[in-house]
PDB file of N, CA and C in Angstrom:
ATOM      1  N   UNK A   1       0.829  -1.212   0.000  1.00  0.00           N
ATOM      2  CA  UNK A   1       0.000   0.000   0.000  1.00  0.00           C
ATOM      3  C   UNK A   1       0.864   1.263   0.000  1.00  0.00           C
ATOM      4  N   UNK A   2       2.257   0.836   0.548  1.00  0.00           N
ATOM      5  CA  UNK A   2       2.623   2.313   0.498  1.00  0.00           C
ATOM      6  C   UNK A   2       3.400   2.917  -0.374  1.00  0.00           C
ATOM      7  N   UNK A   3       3.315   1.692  -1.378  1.00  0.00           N
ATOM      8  CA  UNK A   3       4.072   1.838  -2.712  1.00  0.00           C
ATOM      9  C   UNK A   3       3.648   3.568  -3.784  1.00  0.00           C
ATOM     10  N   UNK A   4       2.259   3.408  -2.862  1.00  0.00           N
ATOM     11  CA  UNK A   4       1.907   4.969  -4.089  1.00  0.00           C
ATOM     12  C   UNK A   4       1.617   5.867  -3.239  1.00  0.00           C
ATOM     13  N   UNK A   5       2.196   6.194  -2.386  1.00  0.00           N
ATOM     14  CA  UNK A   5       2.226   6.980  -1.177  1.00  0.00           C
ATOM     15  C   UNK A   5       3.138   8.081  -1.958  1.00  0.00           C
ATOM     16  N   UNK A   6       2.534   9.147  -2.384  1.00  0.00           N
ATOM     17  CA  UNK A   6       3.658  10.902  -2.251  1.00  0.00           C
ATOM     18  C   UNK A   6       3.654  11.489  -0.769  1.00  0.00           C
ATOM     19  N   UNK A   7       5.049  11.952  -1.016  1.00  0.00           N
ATOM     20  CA  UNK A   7       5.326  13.081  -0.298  1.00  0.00           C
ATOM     21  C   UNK A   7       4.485  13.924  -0.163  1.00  0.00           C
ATOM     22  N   UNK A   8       4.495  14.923   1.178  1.00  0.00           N
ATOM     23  CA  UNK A   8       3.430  16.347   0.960  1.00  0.00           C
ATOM     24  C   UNK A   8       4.280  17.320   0.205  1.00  0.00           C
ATOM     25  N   UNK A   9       5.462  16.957   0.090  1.00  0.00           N
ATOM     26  CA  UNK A   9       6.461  18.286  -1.163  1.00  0.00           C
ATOM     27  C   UNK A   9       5.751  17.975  -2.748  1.00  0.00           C
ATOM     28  N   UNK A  10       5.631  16.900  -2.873  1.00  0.00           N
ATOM     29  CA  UNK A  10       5.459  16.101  -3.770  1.00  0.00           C
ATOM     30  C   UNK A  10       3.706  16.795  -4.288  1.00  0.00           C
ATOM     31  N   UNK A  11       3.356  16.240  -3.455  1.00  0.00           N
ATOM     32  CA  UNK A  11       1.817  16.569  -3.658  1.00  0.00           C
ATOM     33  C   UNK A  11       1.239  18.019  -3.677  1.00  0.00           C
ATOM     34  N   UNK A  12       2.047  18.997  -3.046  1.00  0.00           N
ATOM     35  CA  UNK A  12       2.230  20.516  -3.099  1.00  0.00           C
ATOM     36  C   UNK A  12       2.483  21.011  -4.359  1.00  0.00           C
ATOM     37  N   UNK A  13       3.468  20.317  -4.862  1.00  0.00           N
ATOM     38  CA  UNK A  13       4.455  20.495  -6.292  1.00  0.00           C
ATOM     39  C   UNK A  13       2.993  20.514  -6.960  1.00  0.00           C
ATOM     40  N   UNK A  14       2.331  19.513  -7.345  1.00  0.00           N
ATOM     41  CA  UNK A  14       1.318  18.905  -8.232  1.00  0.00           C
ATOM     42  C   UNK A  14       0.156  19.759  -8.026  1.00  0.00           C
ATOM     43  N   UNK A  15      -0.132  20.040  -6.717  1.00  0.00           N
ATOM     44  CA  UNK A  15      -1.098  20.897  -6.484  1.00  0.00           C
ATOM     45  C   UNK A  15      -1.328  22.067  -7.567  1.00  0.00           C
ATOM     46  N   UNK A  16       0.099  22.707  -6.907  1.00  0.00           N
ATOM     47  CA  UNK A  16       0.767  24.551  -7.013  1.00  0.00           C
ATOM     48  C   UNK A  16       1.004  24.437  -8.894  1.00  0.00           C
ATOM     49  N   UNK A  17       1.577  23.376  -9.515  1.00  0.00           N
ATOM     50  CA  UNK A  17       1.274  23.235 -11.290  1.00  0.00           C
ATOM     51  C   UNK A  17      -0.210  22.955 -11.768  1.00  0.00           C
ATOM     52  N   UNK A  18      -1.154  22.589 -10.882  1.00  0.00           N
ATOM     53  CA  UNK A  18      -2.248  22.263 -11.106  1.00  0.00           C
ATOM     54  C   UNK A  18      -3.220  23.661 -10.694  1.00  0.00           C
ATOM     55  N   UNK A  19      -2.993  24.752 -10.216  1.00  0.00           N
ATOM     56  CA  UNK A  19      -2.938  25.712 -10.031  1.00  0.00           C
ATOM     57  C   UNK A  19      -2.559  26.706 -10.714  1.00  0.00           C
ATOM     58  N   UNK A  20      -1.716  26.286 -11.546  1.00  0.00           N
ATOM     59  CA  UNK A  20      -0.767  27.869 -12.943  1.00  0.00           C
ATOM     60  C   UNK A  20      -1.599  27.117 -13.923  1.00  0.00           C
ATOM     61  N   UNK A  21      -1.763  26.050 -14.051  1.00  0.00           N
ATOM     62  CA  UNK A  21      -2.817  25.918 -15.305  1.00  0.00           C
ATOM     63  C   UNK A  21      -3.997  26.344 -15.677  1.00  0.00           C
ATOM     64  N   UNK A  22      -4.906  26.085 -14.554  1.00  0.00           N
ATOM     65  CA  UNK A  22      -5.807  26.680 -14.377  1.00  0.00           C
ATOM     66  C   UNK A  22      -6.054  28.005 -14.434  1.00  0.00           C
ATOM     67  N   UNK A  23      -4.767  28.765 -13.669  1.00  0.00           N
ATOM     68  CA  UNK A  23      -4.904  30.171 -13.638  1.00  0.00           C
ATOM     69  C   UNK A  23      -4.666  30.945 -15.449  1.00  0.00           C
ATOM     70  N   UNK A  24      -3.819  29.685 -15.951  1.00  0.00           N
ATOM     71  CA  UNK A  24      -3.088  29.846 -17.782  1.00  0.00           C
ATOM     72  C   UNK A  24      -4.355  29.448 -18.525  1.00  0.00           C
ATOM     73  N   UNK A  25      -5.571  28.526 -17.960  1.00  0.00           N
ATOM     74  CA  UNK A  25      -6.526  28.453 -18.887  1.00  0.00           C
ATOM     75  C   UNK A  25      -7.231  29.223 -19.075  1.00  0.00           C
ATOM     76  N   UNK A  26      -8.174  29.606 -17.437  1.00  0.00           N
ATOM     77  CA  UNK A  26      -8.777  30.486 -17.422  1.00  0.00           C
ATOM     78  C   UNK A  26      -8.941  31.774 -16.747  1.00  0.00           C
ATOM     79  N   UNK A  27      -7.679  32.224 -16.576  1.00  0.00           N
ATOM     80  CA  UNK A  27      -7.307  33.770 -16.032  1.00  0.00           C
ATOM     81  C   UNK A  27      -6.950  34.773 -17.355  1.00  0.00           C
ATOM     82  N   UNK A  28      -7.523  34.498 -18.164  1.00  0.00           N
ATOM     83  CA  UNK A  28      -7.193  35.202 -19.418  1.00  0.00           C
ATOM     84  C   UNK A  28      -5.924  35.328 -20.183  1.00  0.00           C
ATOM     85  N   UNK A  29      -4.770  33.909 -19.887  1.00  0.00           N
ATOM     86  CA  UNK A  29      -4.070  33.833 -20.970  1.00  0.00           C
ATOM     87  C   UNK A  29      -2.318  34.761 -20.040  1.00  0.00           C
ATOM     88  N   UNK A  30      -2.815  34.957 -18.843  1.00  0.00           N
ATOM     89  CA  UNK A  30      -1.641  35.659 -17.578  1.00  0.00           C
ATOM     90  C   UNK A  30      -0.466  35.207 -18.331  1.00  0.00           C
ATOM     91  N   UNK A  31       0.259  33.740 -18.606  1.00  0.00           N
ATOM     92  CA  UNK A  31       1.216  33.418 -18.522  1.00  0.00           C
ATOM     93  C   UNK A  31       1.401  33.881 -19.695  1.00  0.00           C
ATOM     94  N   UNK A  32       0.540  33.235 -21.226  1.00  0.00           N
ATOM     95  CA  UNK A  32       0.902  34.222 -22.590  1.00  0.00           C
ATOM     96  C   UNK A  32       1.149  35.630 -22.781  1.00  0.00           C
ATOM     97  N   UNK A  33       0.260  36.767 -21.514  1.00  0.00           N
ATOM     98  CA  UNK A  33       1.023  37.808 -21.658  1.00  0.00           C
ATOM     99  C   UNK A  33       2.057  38.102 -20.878  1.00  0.00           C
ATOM    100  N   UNK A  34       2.567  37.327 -20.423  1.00  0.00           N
ATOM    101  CA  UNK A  34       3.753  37.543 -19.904  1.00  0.00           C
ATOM    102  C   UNK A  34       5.239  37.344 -20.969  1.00  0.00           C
ATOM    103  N   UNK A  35       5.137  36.590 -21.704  1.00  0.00           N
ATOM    104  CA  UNK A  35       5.820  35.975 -22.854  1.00  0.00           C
ATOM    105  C   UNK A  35       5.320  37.066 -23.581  1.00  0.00           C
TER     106      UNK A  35
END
């Protein structure tokens, strides 16, 4: 069982990218105008 056990760094990481996407899908494109 504890073979698929993450870290809480781990799971933060995934969170916090799962988080800029969302904000890159639908925050109007933030990260494209940044580029």
């Amino acid at each position: 069982m504890g073979g698929f056990y993450f870290g809480p760094r781990v799971v933060f990481a995934l969170f916090l990218i799962l988080i800029l996407l969302l904000f890159d899908g639908f925050g109007g494109g933030f990260w494209s105008a940044e580029k």
